[in-house]
N, C-alpha and C. Protein backbone atom coordinates (compact mmCIF):
# COMPACT_ATOMS: atom_id res chain seq x y z
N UNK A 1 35.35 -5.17 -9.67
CA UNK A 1 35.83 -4.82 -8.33
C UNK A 1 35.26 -5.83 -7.32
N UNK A 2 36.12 -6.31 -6.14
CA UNK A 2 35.52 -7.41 -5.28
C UNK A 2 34.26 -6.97 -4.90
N UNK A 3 35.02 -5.36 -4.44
CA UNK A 3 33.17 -5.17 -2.67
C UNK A 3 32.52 -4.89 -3.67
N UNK A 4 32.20 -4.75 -5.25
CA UNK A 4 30.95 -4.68 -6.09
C UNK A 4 30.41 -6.03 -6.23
N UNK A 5 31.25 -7.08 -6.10
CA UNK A 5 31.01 -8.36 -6.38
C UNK A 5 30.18 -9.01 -5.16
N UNK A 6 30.90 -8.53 -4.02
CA UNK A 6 30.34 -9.25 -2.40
C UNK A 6 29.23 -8.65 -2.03
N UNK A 7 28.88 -7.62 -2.70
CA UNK A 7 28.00 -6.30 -2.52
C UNK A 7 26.47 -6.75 -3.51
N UNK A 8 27.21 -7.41 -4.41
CA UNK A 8 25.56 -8.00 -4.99
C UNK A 8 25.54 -9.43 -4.86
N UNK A 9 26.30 -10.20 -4.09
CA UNK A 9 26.09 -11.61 -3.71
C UNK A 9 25.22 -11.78 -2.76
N UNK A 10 25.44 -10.81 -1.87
CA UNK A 10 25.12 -10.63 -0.32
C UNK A 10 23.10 -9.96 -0.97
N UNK A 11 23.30 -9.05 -1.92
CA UNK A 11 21.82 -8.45 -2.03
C UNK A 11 20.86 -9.56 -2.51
N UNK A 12 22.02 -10.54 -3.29
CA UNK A 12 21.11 -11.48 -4.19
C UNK A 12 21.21 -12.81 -3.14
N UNK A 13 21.53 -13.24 -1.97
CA UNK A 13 21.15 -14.14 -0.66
C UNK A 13 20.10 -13.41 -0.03
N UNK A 14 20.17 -12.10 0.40
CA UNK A 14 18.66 -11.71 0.71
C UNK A 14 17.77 -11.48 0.36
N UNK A 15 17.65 -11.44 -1.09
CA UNK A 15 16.74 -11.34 -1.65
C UNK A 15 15.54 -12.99 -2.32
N UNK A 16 16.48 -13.93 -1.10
CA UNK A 16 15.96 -15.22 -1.64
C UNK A 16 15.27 -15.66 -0.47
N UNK A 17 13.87 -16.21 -1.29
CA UNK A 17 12.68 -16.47 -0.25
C UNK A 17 13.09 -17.56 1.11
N UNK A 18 12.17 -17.46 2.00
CA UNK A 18 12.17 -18.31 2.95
C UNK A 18 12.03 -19.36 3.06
N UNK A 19 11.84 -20.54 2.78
CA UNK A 19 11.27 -22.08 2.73
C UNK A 19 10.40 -21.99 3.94
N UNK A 20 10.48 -21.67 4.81
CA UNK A 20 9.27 -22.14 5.83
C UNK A 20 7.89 -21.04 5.94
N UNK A 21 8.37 -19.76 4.96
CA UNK A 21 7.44 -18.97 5.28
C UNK A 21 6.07 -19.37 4.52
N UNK A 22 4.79 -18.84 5.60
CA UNK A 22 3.88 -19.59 5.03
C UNK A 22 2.87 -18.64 4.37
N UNK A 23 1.89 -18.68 2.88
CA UNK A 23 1.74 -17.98 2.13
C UNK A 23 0.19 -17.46 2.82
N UNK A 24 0.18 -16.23 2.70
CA UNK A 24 -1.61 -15.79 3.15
C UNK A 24 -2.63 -16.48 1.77
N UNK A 25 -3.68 -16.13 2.06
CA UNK A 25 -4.50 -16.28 1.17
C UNK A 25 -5.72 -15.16 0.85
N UNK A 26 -5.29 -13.88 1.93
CA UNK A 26 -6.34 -12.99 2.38
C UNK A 26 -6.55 -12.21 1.04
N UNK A 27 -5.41 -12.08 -0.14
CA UNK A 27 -5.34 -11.11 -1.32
C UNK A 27 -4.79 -11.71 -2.32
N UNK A 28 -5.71 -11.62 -3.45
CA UNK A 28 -4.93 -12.08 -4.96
C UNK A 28 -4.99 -10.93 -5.72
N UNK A 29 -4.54 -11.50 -6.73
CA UNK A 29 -4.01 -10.33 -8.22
C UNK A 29 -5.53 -9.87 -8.49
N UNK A 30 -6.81 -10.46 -8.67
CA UNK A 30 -7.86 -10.32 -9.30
C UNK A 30 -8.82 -9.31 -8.19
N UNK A 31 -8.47 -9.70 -6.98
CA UNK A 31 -9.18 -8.76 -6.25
C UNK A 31 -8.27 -7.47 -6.07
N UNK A 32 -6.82 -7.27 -5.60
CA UNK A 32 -6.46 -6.02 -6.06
C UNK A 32 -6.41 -5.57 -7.15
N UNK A 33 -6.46 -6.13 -8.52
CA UNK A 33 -6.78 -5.45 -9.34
C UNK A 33 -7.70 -4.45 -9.50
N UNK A 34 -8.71 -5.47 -8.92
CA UNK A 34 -10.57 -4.64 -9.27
C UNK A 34 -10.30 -3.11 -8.19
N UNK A 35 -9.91 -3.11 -7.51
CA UNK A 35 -9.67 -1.78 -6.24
C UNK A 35 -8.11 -0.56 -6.50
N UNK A 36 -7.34 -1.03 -7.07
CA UNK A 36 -6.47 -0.34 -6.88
C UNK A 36 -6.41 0.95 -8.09
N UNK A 37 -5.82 1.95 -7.67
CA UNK A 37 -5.99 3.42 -8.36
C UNK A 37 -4.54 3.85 -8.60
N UNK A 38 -4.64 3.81 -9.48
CA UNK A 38 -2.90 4.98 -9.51
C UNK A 38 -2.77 5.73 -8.57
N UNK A 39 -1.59 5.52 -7.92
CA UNK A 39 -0.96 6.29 -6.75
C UNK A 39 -1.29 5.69 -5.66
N UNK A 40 -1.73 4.64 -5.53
CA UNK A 40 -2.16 4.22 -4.27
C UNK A 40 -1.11 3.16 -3.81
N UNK A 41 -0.63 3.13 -2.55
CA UNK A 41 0.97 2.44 -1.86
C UNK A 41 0.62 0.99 -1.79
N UNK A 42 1.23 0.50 -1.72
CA UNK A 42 0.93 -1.07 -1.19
C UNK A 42 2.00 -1.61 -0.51
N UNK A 43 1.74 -2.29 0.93
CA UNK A 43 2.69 -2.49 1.59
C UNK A 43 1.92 -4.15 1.43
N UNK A 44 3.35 -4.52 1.63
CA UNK A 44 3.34 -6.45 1.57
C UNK A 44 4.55 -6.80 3.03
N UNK A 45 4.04 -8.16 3.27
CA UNK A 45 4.28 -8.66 4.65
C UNK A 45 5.48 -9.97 3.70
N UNK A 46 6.83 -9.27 3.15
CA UNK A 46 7.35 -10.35 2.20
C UNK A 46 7.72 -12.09 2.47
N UNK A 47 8.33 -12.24 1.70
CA UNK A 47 8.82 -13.92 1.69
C UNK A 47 10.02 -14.22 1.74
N UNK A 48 11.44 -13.13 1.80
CA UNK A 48 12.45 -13.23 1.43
C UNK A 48 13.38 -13.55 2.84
N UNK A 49 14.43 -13.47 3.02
CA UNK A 49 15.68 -13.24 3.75
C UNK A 49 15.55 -12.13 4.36
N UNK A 50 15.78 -11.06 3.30
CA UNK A 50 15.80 -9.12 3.85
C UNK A 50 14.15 -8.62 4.46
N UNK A 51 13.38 -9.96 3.95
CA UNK A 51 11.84 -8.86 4.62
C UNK A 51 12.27 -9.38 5.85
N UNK A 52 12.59 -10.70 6.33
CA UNK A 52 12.45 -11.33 7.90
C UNK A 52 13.32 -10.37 8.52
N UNK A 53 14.20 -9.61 7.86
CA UNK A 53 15.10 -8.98 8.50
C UNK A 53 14.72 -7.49 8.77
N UNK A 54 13.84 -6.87 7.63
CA UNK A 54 13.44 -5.42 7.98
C UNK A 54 12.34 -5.68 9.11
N UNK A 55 11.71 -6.79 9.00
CA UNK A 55 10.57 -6.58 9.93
C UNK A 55 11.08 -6.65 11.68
N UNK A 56 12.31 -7.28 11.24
CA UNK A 56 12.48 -7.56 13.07
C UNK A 56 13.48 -6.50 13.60
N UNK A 57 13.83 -5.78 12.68
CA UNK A 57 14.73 -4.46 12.89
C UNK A 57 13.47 -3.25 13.22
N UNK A 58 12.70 -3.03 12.63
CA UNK A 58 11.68 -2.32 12.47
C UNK A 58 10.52 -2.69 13.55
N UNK A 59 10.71 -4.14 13.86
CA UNK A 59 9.22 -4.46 14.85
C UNK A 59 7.60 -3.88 13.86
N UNK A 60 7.75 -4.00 13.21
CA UNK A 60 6.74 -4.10 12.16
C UNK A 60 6.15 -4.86 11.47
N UNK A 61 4.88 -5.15 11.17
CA UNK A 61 4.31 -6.95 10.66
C UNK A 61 4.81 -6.44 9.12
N UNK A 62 5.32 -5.06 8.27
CA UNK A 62 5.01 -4.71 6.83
C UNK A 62 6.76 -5.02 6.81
N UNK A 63 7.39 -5.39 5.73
CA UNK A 63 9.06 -5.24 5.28
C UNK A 63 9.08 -4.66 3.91
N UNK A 64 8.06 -4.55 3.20
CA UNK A 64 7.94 -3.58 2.19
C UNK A 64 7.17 -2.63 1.65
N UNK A 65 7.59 -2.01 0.89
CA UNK A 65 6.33 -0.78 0.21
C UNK A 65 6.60 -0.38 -0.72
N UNK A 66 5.49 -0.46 -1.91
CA UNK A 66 5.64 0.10 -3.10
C UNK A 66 4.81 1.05 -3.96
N UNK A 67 4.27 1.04 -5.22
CA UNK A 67 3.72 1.98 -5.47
C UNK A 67 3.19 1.31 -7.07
N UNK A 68 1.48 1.63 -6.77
CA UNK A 68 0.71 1.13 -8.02
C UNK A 68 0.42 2.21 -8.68
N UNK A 69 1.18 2.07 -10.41
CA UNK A 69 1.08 3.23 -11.31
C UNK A 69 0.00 3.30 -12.59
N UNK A 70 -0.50 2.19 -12.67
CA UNK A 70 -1.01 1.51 -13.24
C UNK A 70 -0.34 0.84 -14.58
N UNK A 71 -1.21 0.28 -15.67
CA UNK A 71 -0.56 -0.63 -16.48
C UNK A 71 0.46 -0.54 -17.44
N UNK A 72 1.53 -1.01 -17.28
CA UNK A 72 3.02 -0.35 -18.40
C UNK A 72 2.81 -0.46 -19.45
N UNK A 73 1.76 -1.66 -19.46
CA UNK A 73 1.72 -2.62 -21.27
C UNK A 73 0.36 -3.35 -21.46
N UNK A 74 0.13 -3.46 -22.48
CA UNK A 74 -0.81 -4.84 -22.81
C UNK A 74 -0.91 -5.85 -21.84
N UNK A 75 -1.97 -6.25 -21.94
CA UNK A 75 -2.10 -8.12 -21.81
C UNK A 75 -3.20 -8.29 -20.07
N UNK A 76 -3.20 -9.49 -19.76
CA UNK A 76 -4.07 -10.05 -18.73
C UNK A 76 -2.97 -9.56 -17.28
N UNK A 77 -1.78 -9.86 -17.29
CA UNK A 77 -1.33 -9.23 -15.97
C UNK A 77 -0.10 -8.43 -16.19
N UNK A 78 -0.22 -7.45 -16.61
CA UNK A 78 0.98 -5.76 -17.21
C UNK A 78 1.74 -6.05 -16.02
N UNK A 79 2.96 -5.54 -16.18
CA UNK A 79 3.44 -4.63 -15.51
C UNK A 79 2.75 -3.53 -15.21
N UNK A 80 3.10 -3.19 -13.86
CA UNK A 80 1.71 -1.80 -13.19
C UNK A 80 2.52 -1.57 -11.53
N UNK A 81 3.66 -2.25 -10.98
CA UNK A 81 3.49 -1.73 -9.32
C UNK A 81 4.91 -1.20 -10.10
N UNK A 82 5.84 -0.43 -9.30
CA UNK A 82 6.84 0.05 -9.31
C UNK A 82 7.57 -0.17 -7.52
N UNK A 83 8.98 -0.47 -7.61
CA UNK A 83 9.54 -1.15 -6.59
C UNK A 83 11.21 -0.56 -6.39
N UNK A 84 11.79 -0.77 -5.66
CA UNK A 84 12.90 -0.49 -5.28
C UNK A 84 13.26 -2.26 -4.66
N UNK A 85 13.88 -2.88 -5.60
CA UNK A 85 14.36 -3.83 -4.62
C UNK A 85 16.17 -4.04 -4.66
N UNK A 86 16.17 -4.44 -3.49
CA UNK A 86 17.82 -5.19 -2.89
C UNK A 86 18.13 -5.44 -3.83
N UNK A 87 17.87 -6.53 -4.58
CA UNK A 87 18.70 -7.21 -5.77
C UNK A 87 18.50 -6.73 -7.25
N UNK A 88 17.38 -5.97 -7.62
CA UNK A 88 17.27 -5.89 -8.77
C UNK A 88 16.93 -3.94 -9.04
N UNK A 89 17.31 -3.26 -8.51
CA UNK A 89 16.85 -1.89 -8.46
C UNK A 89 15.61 -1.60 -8.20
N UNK A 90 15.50 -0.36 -8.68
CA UNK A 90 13.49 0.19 -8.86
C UNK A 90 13.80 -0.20 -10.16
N UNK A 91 12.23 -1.13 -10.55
CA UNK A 91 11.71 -1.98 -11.48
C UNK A 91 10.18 -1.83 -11.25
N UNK A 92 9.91 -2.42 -12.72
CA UNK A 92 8.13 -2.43 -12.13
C UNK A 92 7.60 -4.10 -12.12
N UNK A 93 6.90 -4.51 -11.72
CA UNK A 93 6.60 -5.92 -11.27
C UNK A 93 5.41 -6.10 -11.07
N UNK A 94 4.61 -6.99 -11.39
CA UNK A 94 3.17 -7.52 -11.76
C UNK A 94 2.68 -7.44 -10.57
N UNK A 95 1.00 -7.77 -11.11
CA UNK A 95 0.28 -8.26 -9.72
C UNK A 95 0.49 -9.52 -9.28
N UNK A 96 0.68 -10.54 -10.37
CA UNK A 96 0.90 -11.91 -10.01
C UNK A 96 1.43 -12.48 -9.37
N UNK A 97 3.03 -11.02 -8.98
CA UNK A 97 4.17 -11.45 -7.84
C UNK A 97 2.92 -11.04 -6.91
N UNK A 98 2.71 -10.51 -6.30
CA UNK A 98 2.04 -10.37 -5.14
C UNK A 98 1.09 -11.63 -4.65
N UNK A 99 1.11 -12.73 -5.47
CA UNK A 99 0.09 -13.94 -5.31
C UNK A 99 0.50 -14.42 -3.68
N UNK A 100 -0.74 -14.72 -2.69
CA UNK A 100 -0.14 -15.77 -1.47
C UNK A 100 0.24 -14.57 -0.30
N UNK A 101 0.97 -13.31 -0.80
CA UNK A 101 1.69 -12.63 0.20
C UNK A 101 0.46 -11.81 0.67
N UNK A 102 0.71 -11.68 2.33
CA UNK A 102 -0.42 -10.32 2.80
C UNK A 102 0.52 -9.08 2.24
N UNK A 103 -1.13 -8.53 1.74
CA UNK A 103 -0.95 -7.00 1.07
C UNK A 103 -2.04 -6.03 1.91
N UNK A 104 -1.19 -4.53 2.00
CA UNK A 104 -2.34 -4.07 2.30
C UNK A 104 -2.59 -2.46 1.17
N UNK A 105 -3.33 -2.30 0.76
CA UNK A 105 -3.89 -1.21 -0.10
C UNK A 105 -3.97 0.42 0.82
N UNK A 106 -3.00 1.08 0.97
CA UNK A 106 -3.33 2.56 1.48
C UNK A 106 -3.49 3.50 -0.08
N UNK A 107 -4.88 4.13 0.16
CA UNK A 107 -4.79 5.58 -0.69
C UNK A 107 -5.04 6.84 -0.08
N UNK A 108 -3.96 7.24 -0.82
CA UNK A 108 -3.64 8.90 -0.10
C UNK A 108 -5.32 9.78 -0.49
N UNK A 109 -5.22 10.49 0.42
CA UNK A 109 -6.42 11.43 0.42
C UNK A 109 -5.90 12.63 0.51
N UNK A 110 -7.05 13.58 -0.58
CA UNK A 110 -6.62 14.24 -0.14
C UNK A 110 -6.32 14.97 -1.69
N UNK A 111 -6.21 13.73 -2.72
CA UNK A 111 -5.43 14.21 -3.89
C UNK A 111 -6.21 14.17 -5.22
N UNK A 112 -6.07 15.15 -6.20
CA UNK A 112 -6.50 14.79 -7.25
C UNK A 112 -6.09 13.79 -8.48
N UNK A 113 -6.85 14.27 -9.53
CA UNK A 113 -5.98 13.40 -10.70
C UNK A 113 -5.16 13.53 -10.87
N UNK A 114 -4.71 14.97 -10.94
CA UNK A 114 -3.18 15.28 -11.92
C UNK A 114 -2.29 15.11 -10.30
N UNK A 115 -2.11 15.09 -9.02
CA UNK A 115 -1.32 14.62 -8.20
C UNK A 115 -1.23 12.90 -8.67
N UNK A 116 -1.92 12.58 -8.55
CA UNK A 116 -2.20 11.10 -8.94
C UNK A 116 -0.72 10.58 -9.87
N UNK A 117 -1.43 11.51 -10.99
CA UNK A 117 -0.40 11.02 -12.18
C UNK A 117 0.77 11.95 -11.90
N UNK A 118 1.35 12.72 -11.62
CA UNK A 118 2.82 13.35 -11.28
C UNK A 118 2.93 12.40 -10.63
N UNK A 119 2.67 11.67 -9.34
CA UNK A 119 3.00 10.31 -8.40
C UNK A 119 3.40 9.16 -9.54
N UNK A 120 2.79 8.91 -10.07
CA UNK A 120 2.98 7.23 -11.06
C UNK A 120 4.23 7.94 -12.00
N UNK A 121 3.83 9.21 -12.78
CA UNK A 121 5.06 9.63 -13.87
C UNK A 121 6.46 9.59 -13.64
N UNK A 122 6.24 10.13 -12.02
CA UNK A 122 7.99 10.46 -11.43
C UNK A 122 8.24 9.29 -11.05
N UNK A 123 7.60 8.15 -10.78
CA UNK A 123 8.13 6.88 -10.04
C UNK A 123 8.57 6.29 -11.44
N UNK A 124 7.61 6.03 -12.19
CA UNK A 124 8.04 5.37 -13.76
C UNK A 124 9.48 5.44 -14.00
N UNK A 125 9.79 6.93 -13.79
CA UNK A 125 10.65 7.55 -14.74
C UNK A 125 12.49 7.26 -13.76
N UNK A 126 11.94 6.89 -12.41
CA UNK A 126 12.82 6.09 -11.52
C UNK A 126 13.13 5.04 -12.40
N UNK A 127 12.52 3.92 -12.75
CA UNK A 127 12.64 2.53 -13.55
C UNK A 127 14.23 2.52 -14.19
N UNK A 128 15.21 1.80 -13.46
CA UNK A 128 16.30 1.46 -13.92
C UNK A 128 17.48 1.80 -12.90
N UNK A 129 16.92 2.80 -11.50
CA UNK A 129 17.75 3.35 -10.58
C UNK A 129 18.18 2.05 -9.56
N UNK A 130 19.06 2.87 -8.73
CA UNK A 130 19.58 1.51 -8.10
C UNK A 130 19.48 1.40 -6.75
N UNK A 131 19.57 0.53 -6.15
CA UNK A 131 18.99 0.02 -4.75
C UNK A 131 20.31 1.26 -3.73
N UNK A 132 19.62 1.65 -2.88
CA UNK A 132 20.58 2.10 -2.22
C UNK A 132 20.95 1.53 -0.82
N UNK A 133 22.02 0.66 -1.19
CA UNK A 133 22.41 -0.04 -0.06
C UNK A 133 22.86 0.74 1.38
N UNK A 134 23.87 1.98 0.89
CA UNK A 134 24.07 2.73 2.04
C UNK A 134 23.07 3.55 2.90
N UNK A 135 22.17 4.00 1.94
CA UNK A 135 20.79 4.28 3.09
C UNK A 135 20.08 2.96 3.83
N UNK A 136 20.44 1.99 2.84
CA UNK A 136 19.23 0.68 4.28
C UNK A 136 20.57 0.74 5.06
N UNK A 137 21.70 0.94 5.40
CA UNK A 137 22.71 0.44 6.22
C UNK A 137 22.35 1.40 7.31
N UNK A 138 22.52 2.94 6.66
CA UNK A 138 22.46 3.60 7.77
C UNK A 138 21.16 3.90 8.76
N UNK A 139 20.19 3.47 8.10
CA UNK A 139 18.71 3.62 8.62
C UNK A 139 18.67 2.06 9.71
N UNK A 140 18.95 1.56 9.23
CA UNK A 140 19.39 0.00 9.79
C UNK A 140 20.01 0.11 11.53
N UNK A 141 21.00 1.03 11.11
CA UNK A 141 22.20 1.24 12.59
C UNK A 141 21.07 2.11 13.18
N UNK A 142 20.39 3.45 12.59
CA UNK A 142 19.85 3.90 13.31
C UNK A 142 18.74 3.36 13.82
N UNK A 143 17.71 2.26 13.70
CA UNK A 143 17.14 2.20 14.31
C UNK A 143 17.17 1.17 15.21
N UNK A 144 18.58 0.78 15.02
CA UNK A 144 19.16 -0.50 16.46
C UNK A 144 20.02 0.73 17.53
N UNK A 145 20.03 1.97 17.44
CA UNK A 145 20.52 3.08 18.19
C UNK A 145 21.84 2.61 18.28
N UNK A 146 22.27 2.40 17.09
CA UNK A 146 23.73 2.78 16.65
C UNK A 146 24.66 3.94 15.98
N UNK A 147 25.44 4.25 16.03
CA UNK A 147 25.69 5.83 15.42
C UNK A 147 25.66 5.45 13.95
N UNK A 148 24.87 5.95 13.41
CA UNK A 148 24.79 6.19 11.54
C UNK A 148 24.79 7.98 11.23
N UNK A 149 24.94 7.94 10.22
CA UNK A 149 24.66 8.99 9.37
C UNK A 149 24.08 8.72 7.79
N UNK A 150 22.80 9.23 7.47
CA UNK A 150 22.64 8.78 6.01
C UNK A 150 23.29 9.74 5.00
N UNK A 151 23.75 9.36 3.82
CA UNK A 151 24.34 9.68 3.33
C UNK A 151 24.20 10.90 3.00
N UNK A 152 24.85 12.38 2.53
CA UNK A 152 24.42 13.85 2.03
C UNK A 152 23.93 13.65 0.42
N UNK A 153 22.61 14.04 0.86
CA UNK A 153 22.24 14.10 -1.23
C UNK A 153 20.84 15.09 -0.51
N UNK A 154 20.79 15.67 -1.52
CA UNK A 154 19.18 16.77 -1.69
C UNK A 154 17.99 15.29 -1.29
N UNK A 155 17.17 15.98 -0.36
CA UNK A 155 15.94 15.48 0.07
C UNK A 155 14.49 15.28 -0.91
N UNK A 156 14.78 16.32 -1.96
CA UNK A 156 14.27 16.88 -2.95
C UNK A 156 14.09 16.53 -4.25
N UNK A 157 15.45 16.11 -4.33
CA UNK A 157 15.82 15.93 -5.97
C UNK A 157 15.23 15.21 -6.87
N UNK A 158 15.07 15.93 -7.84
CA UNK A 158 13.83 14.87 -9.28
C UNK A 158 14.58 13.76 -9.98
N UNK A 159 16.12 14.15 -9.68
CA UNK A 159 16.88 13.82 -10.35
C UNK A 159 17.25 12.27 -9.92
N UNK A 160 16.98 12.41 -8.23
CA UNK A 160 17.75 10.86 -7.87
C UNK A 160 18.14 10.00 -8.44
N UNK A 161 18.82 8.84 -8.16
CA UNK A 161 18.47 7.85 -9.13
C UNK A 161 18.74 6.29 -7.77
N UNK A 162 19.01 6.93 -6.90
CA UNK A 162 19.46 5.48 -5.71
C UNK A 162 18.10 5.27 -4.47
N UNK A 163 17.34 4.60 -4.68
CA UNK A 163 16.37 4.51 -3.21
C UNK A 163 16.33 3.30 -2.69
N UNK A 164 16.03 3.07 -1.33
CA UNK A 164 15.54 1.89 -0.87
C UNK A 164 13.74 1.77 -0.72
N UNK A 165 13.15 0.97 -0.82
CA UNK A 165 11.44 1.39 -0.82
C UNK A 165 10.82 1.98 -0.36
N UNK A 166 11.01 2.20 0.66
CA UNK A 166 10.67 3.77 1.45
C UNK A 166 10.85 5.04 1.12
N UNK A 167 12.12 5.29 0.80
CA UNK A 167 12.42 6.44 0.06
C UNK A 167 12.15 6.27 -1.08
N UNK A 168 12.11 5.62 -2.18
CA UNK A 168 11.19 6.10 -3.33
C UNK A 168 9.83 6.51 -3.25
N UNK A 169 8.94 5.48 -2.44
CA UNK A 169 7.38 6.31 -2.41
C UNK A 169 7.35 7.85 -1.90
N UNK A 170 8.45 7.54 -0.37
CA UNK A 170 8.16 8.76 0.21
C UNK A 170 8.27 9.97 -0.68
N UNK A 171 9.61 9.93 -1.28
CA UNK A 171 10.56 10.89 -2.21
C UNK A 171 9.26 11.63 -3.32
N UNK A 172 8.78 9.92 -3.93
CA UNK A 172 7.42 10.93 -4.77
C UNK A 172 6.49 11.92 -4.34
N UNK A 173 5.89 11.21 -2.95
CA UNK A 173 5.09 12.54 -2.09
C UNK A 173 5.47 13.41 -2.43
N UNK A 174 6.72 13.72 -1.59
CA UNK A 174 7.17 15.08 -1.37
C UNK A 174 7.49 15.60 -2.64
N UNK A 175 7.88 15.14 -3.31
CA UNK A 175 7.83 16.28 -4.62
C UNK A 175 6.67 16.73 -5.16
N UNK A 176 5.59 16.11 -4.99
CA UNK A 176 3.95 17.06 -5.26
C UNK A 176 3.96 17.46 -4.37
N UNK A 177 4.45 18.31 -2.81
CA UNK A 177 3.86 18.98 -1.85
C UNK A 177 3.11 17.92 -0.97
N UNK A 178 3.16 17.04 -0.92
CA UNK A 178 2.38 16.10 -0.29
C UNK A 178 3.46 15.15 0.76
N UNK A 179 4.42 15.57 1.71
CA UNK A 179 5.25 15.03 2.40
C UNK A 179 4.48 14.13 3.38
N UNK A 180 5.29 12.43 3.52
CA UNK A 180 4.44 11.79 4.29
C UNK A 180 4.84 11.75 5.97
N UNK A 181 6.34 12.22 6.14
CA UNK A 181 6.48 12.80 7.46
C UNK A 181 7.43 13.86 6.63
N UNK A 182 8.11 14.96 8.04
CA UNK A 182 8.85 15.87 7.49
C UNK A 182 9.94 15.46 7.29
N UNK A 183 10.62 14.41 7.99
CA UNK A 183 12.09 13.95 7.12
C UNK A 183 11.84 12.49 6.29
N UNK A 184 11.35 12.39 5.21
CA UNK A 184 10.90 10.98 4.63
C UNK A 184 12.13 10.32 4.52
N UNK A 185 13.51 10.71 4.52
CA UNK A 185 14.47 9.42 4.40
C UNK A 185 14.33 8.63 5.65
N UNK A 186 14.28 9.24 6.80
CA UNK A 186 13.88 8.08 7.80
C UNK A 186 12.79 7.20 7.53
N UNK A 187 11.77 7.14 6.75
CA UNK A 187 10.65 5.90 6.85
C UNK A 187 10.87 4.88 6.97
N UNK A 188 10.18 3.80 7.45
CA UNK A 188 9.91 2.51 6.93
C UNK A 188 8.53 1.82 6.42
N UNK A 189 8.68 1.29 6.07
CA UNK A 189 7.40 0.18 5.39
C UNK A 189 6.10 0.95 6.52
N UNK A 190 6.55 0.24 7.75
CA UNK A 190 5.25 0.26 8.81
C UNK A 190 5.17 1.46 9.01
N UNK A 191 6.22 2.85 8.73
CA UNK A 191 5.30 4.28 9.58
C UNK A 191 4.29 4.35 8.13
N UNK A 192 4.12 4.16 6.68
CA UNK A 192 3.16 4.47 5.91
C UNK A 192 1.84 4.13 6.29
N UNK A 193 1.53 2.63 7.48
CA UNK A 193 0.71 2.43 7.59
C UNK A 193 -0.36 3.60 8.49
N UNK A 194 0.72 3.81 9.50
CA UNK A 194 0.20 5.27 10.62
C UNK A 194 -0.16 6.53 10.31
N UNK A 195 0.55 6.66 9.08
CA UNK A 195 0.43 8.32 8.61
C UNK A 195 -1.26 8.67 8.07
N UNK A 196 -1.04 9.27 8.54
CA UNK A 196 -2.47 9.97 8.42
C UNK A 196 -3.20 10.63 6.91
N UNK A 197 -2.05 10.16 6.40
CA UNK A 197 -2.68 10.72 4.70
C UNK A 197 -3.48 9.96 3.90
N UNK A 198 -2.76 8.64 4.56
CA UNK A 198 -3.72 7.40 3.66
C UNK A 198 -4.79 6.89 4.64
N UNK A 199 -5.63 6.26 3.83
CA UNK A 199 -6.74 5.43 4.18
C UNK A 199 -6.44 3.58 3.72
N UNK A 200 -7.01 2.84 4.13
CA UNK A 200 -6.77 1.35 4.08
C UNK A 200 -7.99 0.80 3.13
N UNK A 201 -7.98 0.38 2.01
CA UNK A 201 -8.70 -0.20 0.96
C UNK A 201 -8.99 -1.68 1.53
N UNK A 202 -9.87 -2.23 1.30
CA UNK A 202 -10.35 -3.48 1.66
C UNK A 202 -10.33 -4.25 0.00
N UNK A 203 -9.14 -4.76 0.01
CA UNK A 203 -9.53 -5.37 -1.66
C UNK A 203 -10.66 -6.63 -1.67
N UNK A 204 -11.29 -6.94 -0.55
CA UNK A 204 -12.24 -7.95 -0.57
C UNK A 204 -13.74 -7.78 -0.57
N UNK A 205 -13.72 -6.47 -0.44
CA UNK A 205 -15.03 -5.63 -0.22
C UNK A 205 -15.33 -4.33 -0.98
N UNK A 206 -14.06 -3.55 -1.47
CA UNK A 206 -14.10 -2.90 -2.59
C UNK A 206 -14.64 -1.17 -1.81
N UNK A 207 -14.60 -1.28 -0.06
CA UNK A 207 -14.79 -0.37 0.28
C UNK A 207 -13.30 0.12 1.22
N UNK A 208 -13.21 1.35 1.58
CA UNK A 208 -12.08 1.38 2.48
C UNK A 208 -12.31 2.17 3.29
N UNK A 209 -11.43 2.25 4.37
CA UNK A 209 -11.54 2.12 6.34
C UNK A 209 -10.65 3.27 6.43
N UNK A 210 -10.72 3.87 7.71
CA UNK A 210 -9.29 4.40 8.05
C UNK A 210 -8.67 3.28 8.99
């Protein structure tokens, strides 16, 4: 079908890095490694087309957010974050992608082990769902105060299978009882930083802040 065709041309141009953007150096793979906990969010300041674009729609320094489940597999750098992206669905993706980009480490408080792991299990079990273009559209209009509507589906559902990165982390909250605002399809990247559930990890110091 064409608009399936123009529909992932267009995801796979934004999803291609910047040439002028310039790389941090504040966080690598080896220091978030040593700090990060299952269930704990990680928002990144990206490199692409679509981050320059969520951030200036949003007025936010964050254009993404994801979620560390810990390790999928064997070896020196596993698979371990879980993602919702534009071009390639929710997938899970190394620490190594994160090399150069500012990251920042929020962990929810508040929670035990077994919340912990229902958080990483239900996101896992996302792995293969698909980007939902019509929620970034309509969240998009709405927050340039254009008339949108997001699409009708349960707020709830275990079942989902379509998110944009926001709504997958959020979506996990709320299904342990742990909602990060009361309507999580509205989020973006930057309200995770405000919410009051998480705390801010210092991956350079191994202590964390509010």
């Amino acid at each position: 079908m064409l608009r399936t065709r123009l529909i992932g041309a267009l995801a796979r141009y934004l999803a291609q890095p910047v040439t002028r953007y310039s790389l941090a150096t504040d966080a690598d793979p080896q220091s978030l490694s040593a700090v990060l906990h299952h269930g704990d969010v990680l928002l990144t300041d990206g490199n692409t087309r679509v981050a320059a674009l969520v951030k200036r729609i949003t007025r936010s320094t964050w254009s993404h957010v994801s979620i560390y489940v810990g390790p999928l597999e064997k070896g020196p750098d596993p698979l371990c974050i879980v993602e919702a992206d534009i071009a390639a669905g929710v997938r899970p993706v190394r620490l190594s992608e994160l090399k150069g980009l500012h990251v920042r480490v929020l962990r929810p408080t508040g929670l035990d082990e077994k919340d912990r792991s229902r958080l990483a299990e239900w996101v896992v079990s996302r792995i293969g769902g698909e980007y939902d273009l019509a929620h970034a559209w309509a969240l998009a209009r709405k927050l340039l105060r254009l008339p949108a509507r997001l699409p009708p589906r349960s707020t709830l559902a275990e079942s989902a299978t379509r998110f944009i990165c926001s709504s997958l982390v959020a979506h996990a909250f709320a299904l342990i009882g742990t909602p990060i605002l009361p309507v999580h399809r509205y989020l973006t990247p930057g309200d995770f930083e405000s919410a009051p559930l998480f705390e801010v990890v210092n991956p350079t110091d191994n202590r964390s802040s509010r």
